[in-house]
Protein backbone atom coordinates (compact mmCIF):
# COMPACT_ATOMS: atom_id res chain seq x y z
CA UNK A 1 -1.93 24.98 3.14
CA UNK A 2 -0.29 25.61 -0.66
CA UNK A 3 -1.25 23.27 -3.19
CA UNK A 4 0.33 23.86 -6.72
CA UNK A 5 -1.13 22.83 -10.10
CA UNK A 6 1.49 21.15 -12.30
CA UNK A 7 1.03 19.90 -15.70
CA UNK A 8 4.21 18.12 -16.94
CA UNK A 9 4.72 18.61 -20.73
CA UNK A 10 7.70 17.28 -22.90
CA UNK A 11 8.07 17.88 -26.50
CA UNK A 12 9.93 14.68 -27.28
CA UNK A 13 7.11 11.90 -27.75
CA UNK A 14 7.96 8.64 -29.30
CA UNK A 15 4.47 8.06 -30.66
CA UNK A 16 3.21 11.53 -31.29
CA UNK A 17 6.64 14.07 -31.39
CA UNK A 18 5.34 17.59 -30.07
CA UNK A 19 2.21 16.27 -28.69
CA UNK A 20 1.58 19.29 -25.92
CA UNK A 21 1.21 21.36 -28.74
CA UNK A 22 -0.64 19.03 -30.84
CA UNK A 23 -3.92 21.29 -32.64
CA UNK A 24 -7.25 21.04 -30.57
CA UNK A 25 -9.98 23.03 -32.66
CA UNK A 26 -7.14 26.23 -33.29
CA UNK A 27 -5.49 25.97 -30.08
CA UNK A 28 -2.37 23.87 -28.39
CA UNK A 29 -3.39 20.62 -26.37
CA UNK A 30 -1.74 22.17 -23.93
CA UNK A 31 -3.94 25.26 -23.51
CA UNK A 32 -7.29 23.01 -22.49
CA UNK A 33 -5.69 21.64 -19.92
CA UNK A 34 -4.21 24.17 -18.38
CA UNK A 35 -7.66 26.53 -19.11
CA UNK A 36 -9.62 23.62 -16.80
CA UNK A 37 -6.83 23.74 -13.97
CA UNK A 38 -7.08 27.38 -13.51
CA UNK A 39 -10.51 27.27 -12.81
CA UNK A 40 -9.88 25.12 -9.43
CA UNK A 41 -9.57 27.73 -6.55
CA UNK A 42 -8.24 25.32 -4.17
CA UNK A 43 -4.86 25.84 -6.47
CA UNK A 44 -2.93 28.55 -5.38
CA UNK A 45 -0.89 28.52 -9.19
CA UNK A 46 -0.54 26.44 -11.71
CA UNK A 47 2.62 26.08 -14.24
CA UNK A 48 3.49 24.40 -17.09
CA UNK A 49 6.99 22.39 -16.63
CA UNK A 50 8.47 21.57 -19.69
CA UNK A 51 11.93 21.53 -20.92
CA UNK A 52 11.19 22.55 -24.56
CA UNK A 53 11.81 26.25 -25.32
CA UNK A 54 9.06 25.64 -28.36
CA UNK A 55 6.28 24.76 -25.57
CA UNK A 56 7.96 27.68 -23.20
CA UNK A 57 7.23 30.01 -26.58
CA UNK A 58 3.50 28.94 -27.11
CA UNK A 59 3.00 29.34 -22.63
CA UNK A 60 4.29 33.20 -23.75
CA UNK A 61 1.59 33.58 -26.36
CA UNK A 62 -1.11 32.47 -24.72
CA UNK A 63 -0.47 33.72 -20.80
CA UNK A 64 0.34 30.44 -19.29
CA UNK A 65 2.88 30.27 -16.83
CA UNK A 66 5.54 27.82 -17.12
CA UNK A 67 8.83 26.44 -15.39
CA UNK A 68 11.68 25.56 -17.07
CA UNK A 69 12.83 22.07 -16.02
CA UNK A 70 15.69 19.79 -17.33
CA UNK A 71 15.85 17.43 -20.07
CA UNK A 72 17.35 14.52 -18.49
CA UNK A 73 13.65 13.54 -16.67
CA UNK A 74 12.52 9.69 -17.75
CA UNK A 75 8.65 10.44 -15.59
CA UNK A 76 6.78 13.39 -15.12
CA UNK A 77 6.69 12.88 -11.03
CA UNK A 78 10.50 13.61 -11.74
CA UNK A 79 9.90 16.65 -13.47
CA UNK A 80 7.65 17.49 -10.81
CA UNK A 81 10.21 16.86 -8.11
CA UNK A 82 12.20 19.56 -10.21
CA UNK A 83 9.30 22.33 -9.74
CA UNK A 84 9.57 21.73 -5.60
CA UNK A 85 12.64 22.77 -5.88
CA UNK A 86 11.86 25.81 -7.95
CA UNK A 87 8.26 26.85 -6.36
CA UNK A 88 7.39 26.16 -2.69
CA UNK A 89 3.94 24.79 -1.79
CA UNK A 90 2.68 21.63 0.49
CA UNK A 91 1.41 19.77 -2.17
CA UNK A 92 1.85 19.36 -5.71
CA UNK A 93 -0.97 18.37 -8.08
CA UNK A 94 0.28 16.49 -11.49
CA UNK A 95 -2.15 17.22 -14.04
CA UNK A 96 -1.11 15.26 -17.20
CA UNK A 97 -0.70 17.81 -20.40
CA UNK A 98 -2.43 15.11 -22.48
CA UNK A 99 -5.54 14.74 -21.57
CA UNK A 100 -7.68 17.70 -23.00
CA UNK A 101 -10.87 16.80 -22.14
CA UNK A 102 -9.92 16.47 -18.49
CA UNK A 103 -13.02 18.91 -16.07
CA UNK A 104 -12.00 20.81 -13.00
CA UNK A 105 -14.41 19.39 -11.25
CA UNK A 106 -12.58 16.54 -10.50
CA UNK A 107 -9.91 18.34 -8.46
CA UNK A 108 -12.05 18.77 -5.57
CA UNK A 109 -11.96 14.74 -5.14
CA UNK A 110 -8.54 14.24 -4.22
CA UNK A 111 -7.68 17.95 -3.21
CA UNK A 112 -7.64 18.03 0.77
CA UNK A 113 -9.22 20.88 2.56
CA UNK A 114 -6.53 20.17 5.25
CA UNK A 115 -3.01 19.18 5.26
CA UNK A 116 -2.51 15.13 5.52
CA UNK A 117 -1.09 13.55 8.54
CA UNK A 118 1.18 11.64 6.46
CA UNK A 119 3.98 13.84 5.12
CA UNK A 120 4.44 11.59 2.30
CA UNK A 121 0.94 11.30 1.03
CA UNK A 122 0.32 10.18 -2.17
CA UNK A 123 -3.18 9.82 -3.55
CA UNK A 124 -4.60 9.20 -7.61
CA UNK A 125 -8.02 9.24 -9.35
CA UNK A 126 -9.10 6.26 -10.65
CA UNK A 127 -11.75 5.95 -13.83
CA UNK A 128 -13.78 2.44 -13.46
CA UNK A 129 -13.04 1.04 -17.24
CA UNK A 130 -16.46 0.05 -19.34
CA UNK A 131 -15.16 -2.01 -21.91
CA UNK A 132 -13.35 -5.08 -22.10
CA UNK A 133 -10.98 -3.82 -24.91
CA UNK A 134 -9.90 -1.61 -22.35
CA UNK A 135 -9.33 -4.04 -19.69
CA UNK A 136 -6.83 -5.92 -21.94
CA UNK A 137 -5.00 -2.57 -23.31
CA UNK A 138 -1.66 -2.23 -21.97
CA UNK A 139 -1.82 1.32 -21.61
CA UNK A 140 -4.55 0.92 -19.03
CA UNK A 141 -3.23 0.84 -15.83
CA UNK A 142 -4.94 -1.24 -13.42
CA UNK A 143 -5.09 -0.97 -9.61
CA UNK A 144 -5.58 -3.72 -6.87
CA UNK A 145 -6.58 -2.01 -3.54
CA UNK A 146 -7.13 -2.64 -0.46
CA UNK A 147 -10.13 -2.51 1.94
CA UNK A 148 -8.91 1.16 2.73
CA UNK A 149 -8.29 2.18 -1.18
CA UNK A 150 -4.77 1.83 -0.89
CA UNK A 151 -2.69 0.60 -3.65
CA UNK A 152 -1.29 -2.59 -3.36
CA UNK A 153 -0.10 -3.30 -7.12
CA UNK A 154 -0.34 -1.37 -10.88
CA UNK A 155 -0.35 -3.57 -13.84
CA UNK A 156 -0.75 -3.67 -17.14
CA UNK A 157 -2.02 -6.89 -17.04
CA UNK A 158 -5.53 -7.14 -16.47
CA UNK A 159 -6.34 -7.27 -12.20
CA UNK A 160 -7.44 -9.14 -10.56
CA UNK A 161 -7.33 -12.15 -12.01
CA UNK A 162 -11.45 -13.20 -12.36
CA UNK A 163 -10.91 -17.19 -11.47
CA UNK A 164 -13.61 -16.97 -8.80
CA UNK A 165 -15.98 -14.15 -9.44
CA UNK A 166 -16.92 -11.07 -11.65
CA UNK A 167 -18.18 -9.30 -9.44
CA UNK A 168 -16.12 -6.68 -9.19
CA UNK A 169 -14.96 -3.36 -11.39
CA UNK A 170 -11.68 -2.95 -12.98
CA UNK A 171 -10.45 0.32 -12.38
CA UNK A 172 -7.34 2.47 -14.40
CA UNK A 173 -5.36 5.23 -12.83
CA UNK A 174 -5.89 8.50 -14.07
CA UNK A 175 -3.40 11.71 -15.24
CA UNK A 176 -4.59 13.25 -11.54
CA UNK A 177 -1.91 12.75 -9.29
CA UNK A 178 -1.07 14.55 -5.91
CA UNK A 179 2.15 14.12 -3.82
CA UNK A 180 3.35 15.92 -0.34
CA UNK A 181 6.50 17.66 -1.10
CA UNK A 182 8.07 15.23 1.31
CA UNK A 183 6.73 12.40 -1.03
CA UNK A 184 8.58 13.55 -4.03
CA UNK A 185 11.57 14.41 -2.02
CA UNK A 186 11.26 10.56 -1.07
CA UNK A 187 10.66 9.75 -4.67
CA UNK A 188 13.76 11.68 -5.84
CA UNK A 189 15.96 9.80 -3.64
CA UNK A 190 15.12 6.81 -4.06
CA UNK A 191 15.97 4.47 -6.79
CA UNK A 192 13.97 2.90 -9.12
CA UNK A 193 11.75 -0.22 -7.70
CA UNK A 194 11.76 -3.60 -9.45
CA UNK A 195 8.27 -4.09 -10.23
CA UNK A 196 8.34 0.07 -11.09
CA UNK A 197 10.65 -0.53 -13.77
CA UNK A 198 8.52 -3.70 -15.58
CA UNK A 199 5.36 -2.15 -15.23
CA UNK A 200 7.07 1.37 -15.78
CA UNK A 201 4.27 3.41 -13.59
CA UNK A 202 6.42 5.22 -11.02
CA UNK A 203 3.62 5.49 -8.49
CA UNK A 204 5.14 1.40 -7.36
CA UNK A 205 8.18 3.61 -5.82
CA UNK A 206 5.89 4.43 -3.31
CA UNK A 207 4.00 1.44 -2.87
CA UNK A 208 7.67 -1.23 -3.27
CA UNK A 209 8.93 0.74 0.03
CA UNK A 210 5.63 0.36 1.93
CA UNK A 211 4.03 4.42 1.31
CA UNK A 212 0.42 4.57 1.05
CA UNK A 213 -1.29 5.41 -2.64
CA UNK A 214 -4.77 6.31 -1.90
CA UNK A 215 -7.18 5.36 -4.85
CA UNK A 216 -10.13 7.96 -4.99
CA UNK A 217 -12.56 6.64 -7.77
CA UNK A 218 -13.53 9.68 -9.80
CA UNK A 219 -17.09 9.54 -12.42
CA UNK A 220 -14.75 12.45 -14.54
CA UNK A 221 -13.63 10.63 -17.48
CA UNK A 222 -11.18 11.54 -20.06
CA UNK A 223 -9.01 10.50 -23.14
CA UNK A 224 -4.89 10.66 -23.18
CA UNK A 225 -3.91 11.80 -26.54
CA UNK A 226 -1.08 9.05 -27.63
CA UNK A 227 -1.47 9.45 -31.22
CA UNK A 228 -3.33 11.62 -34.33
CA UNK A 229 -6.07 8.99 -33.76
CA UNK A 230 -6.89 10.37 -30.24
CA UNK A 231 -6.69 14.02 -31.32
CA UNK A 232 -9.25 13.31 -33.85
CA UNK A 233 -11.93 11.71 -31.34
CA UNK A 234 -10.88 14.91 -28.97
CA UNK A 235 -11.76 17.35 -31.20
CA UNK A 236 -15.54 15.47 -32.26
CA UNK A 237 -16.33 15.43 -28.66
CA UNK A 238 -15.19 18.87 -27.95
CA UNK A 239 -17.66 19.92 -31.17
CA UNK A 240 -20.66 17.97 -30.00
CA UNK A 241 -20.03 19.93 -26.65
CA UNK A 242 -20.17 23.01 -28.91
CA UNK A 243 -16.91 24.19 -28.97
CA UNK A 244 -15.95 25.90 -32.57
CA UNK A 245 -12.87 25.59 -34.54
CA UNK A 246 -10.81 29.14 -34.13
């Protein structure tokens, strides 16, 4: 069994233009993530798919391999379908470029030490969310499940609904993604779903047409960096950890 490490990274960001390469302490965003997904030997490689030849430039200068991918991808499991194409392995792991603070150790909760059975598998880590702000933030995406951990819906919107009881956790999917090569090849045919398209999370391809998403809550947390704001609160936790400015 091959599993790949792929961290999708485009330099075109509405909110934060350039954000893969967005200064961490005297190095590119780009570079903690993909210095924390090296260190997982279950991955057999890991590149950096981008489209940008400025982000291809700073992969050169520090020793990171890369992929050059097309421009015309709207999601990173899109850009990811490109890499399958490009670099053969059974599975694919998406490892968001964004999320700096993100710890290897987490791999080795949704990393199989056997193939699936189901040649479209599709499983994501989950982070339980602590505070209410973060329950209402539309940029948390929230997971239903069933009794198995399977995905039934992502939204936006806070779920479920707590008419009848609290006593449950709300949980957000995570940057950790991992897909069968048959899954994306599924995903690339296969157009867009209705409720993928208002809730824009393409993971609801794969749930609208009735393929398991297995939820695997993970204790690892981490912060996406969607504007300066973000970078800021990176780089205070990264200095309380001890890391030094270079």
């Amino acid at each position: 069994m091959k599993i790949i490490g792929v961290i999708p990274a485009r330099y075109q960001s509405t909110r934060m233009p350039g954000k893969p390469l967005a200064d961490i302490l005297g190095k590119p965003m780009i570079w903690w993530v993909y210095r924390e997904a090296v260190k997982c030997p279950k991955l057999a490689d890991c590149f950096i798919a981008t489209d940008d030849q400025r982000i291809a430039d700073v992969c050169e200068q520090y020793g990171m391999k890369y992929v050059m991918t097309s421009a015309d991808h709207d999601t990173p499991t899109s850009r990811i379908y490109e890499v399958t194409t490009k670099v053969d392995a059974d599975l694919y792991l998406q490892i968001m470029g964004d999320e700096p603070l993100i710890d290897a150790a987490a791999f080795d909760l949704i990393l199989p030490d056997t193939l699936p059975e189901d040649p479209y598998y599709v499983a994501v880590l989950t982070n339980v969310l602590e505070h209410p702000a973060d329950v209402i933030d539309f940029s948390n995406q929230k997971i239903a499940c069933n009794a198995r951990r399977e995905i039934l819906m992502i939204s936006r919107s806070p779920i479920p609904y707590p008419k009848g009881t609290l006593d449950f956790e709300y949980e957000k999917v995570t940057g950790i993604q991992l897909y069968s090569k048959k899954a994306l090849e599924f995903y690339n045919a296969t157009p867009k779903s209705l409720l993928e398209k208002a809730e824009e999370n393409d993971m609801m391809r794969f749930v609208e047409n009735d393929h398991k998403v297995h939820a695997i809550l993970s204790p690892y947390k981490t912060i996406s960096v969607d504007t300066p704001k973000d970078r800021v609160e990176v780089e205070e936790i990264l200095t309380k950890k001890g890391y030094a400015h270079e």
